[in-house]
PDB file of N, CA and C in Angstrom:
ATOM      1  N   UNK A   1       0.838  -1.184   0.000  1.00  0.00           N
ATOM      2  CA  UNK A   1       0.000   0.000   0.000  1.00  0.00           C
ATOM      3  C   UNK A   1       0.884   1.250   0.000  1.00  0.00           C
ATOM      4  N   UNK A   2       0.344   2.143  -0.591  1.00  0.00           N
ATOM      5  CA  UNK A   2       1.269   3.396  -0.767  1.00  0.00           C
ATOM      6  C   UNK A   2       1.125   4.435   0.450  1.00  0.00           C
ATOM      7  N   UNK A   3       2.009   4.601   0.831  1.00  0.00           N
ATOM      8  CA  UNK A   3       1.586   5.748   2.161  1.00  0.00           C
ATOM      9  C   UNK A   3       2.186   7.114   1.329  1.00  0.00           C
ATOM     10  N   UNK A   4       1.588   7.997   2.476  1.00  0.00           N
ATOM     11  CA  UNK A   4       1.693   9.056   1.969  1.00  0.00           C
ATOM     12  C   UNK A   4       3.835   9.669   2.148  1.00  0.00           C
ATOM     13  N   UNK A   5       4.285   8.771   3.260  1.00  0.00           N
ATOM     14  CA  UNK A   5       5.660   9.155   3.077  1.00  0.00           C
ATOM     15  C   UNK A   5       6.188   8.158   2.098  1.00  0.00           C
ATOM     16  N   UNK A   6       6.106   7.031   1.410  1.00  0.00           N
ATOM     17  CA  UNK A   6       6.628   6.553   0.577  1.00  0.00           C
ATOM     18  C   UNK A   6       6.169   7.617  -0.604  1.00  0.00           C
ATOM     19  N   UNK A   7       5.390   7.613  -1.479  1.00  0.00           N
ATOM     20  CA  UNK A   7       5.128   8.678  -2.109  1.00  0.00           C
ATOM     21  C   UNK A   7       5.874  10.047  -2.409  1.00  0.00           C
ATOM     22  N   UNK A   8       6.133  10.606  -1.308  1.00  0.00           N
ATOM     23  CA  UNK A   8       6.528  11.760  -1.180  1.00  0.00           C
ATOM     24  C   UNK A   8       8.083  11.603  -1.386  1.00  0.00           C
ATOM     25  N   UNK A   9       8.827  10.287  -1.147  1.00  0.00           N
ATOM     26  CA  UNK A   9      10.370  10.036  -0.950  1.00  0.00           C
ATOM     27  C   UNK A   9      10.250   9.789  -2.288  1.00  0.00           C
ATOM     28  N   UNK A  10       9.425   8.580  -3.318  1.00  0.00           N
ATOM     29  CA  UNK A  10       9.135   8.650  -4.587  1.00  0.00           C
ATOM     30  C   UNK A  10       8.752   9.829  -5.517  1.00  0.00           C
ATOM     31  N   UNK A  11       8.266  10.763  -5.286  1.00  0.00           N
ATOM     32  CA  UNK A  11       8.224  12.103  -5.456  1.00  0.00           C
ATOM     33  C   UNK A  11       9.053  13.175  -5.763  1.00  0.00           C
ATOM     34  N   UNK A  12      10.073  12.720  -4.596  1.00  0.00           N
ATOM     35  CA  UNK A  12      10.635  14.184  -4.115  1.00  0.00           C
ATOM     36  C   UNK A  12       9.612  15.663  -3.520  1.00  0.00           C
ATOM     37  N   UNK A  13       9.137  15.405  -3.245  1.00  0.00           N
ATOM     38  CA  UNK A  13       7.949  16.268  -2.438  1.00  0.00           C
ATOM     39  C   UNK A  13       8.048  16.272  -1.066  1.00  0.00           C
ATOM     40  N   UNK A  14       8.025  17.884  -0.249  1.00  0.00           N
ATOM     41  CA  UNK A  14       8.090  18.337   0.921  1.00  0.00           C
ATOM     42  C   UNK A  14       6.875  18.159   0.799  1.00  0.00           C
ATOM     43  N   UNK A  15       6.253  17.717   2.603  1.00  0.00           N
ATOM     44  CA  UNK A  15       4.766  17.095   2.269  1.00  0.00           C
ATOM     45  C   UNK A  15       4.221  18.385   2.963  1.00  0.00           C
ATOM     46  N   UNK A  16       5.255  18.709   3.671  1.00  0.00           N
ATOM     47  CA  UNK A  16       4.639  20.188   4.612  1.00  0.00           C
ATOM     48  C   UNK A  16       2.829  21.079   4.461  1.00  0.00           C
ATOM     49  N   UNK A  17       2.924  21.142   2.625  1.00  0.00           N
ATOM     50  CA  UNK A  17       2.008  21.955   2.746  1.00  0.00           C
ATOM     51  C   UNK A  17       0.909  21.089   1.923  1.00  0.00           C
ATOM     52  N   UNK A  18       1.144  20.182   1.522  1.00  0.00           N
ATOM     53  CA  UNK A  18       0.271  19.651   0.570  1.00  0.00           C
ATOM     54  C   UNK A  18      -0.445  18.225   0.629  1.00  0.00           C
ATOM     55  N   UNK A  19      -0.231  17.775   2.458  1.00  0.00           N
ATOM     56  CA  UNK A  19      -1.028  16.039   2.700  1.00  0.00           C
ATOM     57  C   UNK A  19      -1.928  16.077   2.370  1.00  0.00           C
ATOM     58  N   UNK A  20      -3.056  17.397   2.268  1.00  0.00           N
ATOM     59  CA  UNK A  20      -4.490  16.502   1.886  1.00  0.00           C
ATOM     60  C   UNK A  20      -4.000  16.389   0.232  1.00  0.00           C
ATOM     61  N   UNK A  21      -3.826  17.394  -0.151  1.00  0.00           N
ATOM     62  CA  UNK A  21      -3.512  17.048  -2.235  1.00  0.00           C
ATOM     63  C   UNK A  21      -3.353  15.827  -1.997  1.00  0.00           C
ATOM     64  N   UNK A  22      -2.063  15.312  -1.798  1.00  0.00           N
ATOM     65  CA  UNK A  22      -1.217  14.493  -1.668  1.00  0.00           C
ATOM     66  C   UNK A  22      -1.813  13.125  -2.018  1.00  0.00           C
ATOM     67  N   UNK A  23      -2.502  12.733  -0.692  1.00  0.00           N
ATOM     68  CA  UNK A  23      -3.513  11.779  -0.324  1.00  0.00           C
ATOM     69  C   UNK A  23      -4.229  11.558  -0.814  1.00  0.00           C
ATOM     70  N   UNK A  24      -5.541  12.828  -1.382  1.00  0.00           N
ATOM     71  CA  UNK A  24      -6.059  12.719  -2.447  1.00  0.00           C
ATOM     72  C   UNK A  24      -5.727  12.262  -3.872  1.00  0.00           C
ATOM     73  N   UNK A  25      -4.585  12.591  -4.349  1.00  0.00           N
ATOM     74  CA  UNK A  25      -3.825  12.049  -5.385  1.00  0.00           C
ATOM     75  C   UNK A  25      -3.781  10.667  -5.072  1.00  0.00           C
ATOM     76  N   UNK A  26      -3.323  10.147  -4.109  1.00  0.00           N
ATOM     77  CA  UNK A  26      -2.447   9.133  -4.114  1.00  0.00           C
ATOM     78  C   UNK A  26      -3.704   7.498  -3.872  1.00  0.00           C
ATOM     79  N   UNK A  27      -4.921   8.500  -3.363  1.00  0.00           N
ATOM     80  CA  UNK A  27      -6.347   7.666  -3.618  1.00  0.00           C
ATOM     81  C   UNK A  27      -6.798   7.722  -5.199  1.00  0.00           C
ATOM     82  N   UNK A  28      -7.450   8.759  -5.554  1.00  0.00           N
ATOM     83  CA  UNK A  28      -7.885   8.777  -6.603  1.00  0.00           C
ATOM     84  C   UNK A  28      -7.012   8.276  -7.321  1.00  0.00           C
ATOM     85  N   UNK A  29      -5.733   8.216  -7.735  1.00  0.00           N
ATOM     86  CA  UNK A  29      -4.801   7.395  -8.411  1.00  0.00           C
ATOM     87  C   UNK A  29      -4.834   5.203  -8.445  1.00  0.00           C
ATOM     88  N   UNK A  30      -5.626   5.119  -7.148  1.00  0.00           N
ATOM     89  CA  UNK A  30      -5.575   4.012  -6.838  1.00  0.00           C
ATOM     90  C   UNK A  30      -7.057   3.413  -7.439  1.00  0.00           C
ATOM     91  N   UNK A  31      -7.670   4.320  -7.532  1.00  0.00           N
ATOM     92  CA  UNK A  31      -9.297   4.403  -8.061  1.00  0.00           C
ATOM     93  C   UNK A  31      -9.047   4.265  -9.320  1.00  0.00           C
ATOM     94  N   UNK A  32      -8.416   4.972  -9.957  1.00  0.00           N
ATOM     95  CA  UNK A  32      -8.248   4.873 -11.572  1.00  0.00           C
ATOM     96  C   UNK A  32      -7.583   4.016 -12.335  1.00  0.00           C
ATOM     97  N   UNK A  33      -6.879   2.781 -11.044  1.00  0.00           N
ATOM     98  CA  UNK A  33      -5.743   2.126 -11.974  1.00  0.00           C
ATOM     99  C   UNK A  33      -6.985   0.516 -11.855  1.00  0.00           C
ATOM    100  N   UNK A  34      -7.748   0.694 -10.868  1.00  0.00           N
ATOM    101  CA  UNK A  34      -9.194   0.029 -10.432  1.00  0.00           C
ATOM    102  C   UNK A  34      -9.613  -0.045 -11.955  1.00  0.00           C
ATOM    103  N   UNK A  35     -10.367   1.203 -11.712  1.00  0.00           N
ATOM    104  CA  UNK A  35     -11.105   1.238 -12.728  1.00  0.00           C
ATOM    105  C   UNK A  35     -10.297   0.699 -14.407  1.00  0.00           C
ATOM    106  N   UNK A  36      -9.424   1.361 -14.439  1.00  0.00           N
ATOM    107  CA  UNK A  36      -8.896   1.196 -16.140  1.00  0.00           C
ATOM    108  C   UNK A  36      -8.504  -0.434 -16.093  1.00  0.00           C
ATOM    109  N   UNK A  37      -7.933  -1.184 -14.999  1.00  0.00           N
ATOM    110  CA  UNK A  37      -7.514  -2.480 -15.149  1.00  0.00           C
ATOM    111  C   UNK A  37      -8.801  -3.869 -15.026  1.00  0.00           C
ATOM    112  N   UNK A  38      -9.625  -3.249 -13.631  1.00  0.00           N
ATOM    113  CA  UNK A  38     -10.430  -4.036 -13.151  1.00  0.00           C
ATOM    114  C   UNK A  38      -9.687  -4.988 -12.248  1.00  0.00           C
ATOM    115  N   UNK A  39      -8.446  -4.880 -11.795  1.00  0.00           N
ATOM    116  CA  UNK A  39      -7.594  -5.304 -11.127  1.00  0.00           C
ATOM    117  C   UNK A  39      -7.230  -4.423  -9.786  1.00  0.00           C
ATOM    118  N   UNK A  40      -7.238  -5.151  -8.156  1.00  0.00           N
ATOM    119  CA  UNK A  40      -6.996  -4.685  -6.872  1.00  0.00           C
ATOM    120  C   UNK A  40      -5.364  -4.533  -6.712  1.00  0.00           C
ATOM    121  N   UNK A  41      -4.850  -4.722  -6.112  1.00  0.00           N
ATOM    122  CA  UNK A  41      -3.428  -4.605  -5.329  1.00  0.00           C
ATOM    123  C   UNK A  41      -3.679  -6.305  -4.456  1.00  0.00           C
ATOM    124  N   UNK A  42      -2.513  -6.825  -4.983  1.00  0.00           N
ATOM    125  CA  UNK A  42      -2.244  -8.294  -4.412  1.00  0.00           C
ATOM    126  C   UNK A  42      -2.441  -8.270  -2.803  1.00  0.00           C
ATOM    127  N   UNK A  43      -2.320  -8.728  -1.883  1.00  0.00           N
ATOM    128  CA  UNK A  43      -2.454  -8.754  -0.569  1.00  0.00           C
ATOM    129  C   UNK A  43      -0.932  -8.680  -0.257  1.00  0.00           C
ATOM    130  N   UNK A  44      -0.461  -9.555  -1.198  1.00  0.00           N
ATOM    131  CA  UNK A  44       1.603  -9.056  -1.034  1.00  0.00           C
ATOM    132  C   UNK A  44       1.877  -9.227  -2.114  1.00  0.00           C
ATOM    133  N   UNK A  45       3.319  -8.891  -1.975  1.00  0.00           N
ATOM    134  CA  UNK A  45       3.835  -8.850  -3.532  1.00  0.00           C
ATOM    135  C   UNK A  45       3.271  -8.035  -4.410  1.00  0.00           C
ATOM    136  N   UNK A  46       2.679  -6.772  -3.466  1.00  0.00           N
ATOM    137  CA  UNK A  46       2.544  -5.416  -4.793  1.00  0.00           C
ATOM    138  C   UNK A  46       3.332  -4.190  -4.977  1.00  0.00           C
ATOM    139  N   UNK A  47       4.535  -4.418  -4.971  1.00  0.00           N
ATOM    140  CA  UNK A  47       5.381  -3.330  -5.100  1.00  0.00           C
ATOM    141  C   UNK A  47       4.822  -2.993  -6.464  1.00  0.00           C
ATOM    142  N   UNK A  48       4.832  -3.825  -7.452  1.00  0.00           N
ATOM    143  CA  UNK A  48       4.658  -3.162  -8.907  1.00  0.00           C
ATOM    144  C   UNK A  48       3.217  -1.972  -8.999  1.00  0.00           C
ATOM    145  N   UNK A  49       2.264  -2.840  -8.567  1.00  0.00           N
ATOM    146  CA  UNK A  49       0.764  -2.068  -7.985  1.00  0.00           C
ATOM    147  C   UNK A  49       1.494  -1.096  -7.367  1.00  0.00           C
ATOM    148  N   UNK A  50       1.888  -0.804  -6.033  1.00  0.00           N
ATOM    149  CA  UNK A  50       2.364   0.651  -6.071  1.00  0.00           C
ATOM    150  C   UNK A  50       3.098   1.550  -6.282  1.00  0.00           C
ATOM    151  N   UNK A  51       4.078   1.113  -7.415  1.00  0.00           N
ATOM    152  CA  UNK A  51       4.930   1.776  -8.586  1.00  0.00           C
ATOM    153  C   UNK A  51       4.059   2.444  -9.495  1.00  0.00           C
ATOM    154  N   UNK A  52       2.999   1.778 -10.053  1.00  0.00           N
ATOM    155  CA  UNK A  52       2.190   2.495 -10.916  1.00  0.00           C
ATOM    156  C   UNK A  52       0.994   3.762 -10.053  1.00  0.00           C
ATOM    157  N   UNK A  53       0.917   3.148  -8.851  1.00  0.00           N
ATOM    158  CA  UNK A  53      -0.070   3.996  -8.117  1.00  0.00           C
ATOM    159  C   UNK A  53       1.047   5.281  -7.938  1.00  0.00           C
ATOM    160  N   UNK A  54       1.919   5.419  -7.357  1.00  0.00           N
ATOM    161  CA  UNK A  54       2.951   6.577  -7.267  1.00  0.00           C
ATOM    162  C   UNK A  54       3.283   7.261  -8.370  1.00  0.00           C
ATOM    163  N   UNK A  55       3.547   6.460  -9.721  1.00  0.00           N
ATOM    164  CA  UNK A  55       3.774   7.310 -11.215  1.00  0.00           C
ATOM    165  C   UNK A  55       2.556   8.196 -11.577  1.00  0.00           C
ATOM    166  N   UNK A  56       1.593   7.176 -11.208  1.00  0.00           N
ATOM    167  CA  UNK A  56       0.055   8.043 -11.593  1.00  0.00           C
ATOM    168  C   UNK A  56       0.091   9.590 -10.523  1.00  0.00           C
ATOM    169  N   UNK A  57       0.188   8.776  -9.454  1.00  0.00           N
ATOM    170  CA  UNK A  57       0.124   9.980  -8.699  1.00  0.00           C
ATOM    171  C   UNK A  57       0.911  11.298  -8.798  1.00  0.00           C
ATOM    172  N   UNK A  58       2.270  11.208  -9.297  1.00  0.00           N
ATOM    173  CA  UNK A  58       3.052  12.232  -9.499  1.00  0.00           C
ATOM    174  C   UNK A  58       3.068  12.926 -11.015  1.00  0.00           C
ATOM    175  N   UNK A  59       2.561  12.405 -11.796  1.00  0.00           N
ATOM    176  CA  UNK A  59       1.883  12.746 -13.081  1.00  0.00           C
ATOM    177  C   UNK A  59       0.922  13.538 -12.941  1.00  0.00           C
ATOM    178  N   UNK A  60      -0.275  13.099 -12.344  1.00  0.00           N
ATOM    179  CA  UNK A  60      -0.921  13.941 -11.757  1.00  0.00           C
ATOM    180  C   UNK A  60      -0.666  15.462 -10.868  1.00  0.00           C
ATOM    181  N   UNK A  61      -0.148  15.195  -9.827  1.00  0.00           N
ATOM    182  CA  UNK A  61       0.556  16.177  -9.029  1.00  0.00           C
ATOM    183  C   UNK A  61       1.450  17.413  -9.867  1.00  0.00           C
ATOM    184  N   UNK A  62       2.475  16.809 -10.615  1.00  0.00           N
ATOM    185  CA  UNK A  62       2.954  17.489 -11.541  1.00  0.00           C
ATOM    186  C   UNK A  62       2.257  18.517 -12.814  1.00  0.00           C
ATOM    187  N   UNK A  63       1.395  17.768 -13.207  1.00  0.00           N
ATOM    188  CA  UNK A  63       0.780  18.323 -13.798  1.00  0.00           C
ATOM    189  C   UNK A  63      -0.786  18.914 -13.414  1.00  0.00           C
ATOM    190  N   UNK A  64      -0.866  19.279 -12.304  1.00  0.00           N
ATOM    191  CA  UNK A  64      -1.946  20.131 -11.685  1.00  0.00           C
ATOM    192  C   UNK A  64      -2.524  21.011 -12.090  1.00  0.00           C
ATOM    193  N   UNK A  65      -1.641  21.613 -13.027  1.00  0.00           N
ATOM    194  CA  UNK A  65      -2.289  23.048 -13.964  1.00  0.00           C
ATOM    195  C   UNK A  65      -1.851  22.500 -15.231  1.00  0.00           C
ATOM    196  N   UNK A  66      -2.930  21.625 -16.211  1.00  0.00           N
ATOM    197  CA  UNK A  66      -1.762  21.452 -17.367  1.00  0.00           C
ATOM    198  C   UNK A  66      -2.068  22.669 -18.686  1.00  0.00           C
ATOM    199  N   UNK A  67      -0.930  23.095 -19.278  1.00  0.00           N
ATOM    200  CA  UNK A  67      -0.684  23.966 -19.749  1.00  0.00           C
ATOM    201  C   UNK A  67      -0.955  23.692 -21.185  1.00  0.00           C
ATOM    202  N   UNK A  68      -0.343  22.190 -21.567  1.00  0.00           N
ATOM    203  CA  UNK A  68      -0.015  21.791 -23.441  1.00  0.00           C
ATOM    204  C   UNK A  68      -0.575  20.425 -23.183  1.00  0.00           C
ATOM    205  N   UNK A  69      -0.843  19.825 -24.251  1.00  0.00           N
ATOM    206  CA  UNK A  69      -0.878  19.093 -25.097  1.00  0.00           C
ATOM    207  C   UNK A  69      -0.280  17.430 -24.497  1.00  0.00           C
ATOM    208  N   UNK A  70       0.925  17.796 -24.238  1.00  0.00           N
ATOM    209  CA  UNK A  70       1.569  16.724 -23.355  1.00  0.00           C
ATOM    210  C   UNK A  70       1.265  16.528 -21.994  1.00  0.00           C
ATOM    211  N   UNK A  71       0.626  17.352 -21.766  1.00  0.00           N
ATOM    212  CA  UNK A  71       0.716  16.880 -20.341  1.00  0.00           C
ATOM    213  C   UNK A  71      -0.850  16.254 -19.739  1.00  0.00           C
ATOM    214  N   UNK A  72      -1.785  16.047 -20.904  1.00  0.00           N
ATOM    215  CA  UNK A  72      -3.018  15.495 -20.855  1.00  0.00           C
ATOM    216  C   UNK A  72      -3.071  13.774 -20.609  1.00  0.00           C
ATOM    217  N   UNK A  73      -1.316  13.520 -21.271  1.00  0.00           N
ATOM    218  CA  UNK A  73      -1.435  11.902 -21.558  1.00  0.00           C
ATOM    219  C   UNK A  73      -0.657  11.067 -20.382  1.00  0.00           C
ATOM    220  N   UNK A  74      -0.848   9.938 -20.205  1.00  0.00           N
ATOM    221  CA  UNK A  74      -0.705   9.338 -19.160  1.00  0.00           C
ATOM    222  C   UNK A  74       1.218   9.227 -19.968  1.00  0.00           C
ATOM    223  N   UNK A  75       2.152   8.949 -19.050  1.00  0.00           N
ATOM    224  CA  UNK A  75       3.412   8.473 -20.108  1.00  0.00           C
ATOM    225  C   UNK A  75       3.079   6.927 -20.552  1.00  0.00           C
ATOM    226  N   UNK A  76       3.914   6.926 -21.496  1.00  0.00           N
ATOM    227  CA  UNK A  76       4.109   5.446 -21.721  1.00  0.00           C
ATOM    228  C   UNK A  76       4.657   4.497 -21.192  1.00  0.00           C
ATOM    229  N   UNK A  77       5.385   4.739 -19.756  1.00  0.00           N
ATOM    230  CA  UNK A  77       6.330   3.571 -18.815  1.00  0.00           C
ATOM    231  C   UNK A  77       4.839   2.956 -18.072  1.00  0.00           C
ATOM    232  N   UNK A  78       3.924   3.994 -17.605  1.00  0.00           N
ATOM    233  CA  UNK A  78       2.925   4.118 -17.003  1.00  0.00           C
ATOM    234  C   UNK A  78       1.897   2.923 -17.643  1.00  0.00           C
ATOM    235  N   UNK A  79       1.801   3.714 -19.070  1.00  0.00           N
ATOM    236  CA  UNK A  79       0.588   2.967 -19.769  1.00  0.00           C
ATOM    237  C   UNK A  79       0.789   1.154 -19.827  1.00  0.00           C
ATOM    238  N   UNK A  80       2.011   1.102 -20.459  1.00  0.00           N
ATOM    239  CA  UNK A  80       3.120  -0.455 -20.473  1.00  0.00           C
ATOM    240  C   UNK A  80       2.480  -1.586 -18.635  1.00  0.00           C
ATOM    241  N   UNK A  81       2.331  -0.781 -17.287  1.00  0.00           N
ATOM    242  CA  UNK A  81       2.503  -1.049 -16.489  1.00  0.00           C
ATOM    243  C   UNK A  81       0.774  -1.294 -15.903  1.00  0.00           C
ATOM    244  N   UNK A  82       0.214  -0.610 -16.655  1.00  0.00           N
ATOM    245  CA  UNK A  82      -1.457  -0.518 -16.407  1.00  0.00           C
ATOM    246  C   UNK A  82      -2.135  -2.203 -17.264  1.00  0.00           C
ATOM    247  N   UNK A  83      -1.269  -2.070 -18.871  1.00  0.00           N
ATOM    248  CA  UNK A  83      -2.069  -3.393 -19.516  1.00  0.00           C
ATOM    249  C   UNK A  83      -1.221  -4.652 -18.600  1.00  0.00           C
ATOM    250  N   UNK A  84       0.124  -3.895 -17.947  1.00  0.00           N
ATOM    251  CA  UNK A  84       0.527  -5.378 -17.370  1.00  0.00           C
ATOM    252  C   UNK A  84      -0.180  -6.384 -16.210  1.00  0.00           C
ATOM    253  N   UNK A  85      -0.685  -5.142 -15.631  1.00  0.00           N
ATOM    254  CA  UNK A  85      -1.889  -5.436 -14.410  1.00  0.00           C
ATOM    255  C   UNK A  85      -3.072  -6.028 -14.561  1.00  0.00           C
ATOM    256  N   UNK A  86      -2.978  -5.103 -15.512  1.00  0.00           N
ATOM    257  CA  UNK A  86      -4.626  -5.870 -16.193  1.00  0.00           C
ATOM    258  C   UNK A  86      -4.837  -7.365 -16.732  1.00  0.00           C
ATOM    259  N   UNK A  87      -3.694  -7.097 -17.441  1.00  0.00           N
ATOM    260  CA  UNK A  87      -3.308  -9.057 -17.761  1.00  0.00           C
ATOM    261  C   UNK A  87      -2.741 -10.335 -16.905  1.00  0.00           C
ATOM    262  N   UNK A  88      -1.895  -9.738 -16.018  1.00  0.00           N
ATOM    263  CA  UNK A  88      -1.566 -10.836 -15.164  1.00  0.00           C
ATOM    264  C   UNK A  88      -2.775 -11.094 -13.931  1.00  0.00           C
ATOM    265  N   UNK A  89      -2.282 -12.251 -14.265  1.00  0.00           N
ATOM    266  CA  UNK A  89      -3.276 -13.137 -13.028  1.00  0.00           C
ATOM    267  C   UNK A  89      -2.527 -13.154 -11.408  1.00  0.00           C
ATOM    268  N   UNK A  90      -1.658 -12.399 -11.471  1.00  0.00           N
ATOM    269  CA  UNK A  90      -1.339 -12.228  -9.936  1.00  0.00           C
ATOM    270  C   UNK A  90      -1.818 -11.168  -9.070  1.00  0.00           C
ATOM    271  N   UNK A  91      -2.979  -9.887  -9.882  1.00  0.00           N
ATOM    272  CA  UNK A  91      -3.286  -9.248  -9.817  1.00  0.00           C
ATOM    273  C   UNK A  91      -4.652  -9.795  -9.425  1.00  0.00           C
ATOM    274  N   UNK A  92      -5.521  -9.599  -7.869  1.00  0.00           N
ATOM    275  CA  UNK A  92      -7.124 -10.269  -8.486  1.00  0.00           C
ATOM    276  C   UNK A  92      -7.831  -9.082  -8.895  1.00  0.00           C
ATOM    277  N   UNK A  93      -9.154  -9.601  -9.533  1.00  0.00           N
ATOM    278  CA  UNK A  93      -9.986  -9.242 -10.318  1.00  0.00           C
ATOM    279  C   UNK A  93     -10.415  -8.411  -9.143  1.00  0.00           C
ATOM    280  N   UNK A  94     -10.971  -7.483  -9.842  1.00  0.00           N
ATOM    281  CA  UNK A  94     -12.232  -6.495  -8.476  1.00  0.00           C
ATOM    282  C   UNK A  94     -13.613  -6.688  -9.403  1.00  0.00           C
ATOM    283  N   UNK A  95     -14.682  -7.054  -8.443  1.00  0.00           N
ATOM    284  CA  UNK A  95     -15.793  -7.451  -8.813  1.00  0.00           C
ATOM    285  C   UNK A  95     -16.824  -6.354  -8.805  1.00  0.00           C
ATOM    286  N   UNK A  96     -17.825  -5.813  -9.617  1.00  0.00           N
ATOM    287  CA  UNK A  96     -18.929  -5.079  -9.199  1.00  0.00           C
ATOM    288  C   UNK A  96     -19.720  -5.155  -8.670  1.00  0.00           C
ATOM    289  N   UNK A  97     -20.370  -4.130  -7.478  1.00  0.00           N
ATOM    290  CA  UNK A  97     -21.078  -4.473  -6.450  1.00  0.00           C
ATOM    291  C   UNK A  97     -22.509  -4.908  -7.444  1.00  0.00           C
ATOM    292  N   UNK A  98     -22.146  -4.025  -8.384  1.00  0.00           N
ATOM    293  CA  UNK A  98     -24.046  -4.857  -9.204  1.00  0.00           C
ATOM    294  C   UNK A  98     -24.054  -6.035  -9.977  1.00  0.00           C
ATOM    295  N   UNK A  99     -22.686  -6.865  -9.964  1.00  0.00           N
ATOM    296  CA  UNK A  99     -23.037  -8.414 -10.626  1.00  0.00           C
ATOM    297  C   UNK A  99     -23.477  -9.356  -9.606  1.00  0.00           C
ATOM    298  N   UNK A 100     -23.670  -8.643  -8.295  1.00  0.00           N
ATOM    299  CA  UNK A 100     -23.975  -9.807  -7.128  1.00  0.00           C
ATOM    300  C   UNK A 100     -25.029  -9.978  -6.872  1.00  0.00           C
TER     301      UNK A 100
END
């Protein structure tokens, strides 16, 4: 799981003024890799799950005000790391509360 001081050491970010952003990022980031994969965070063995949750997050963060063109798109180390999740089976599935 990503805490908010791993993050920030992954970052490079003084957290001083910015834990709620931060946090917020570093959730909603975890929401979106949900959603785009349909895949949770392993119970262990998810460093990779929160490599991509931290890239998202600092992509985000970074680009807070985006200015051009580039800075709308997810990178490509990122994108590479999202279909990898999505495809491996060491990743479980997250289920919808309305197929039950």
């Amino acid at each position: 799981m990503v805490t908010l001081e791993n993050f920030c050491n992954y970052a490079r970010i003084d957290v001083q003024d910015d834990a709620a952003t931060l946090e917020a990022l570093i959730t909603s980031s975890e929401q979106y890799i949900v959603g785009a994969t349909g895949k949770a965070r392993p119970p262990t063995g998810g460093e990779l799950y929160d490599i991509a949750v931290m890239m998202l997050a600092a992509h985000w963060y970074d680009n807070r005000t985006p200015t051009g063109s580039d800075t709308t798109e997810i990178p490509y180390t990122l994108t590479l790391l999202l279909n990898h999740i999505a495809l491996c089976s060491q990743f479980p599935e997250v289920h919808d509360e309305s197929d039950q």
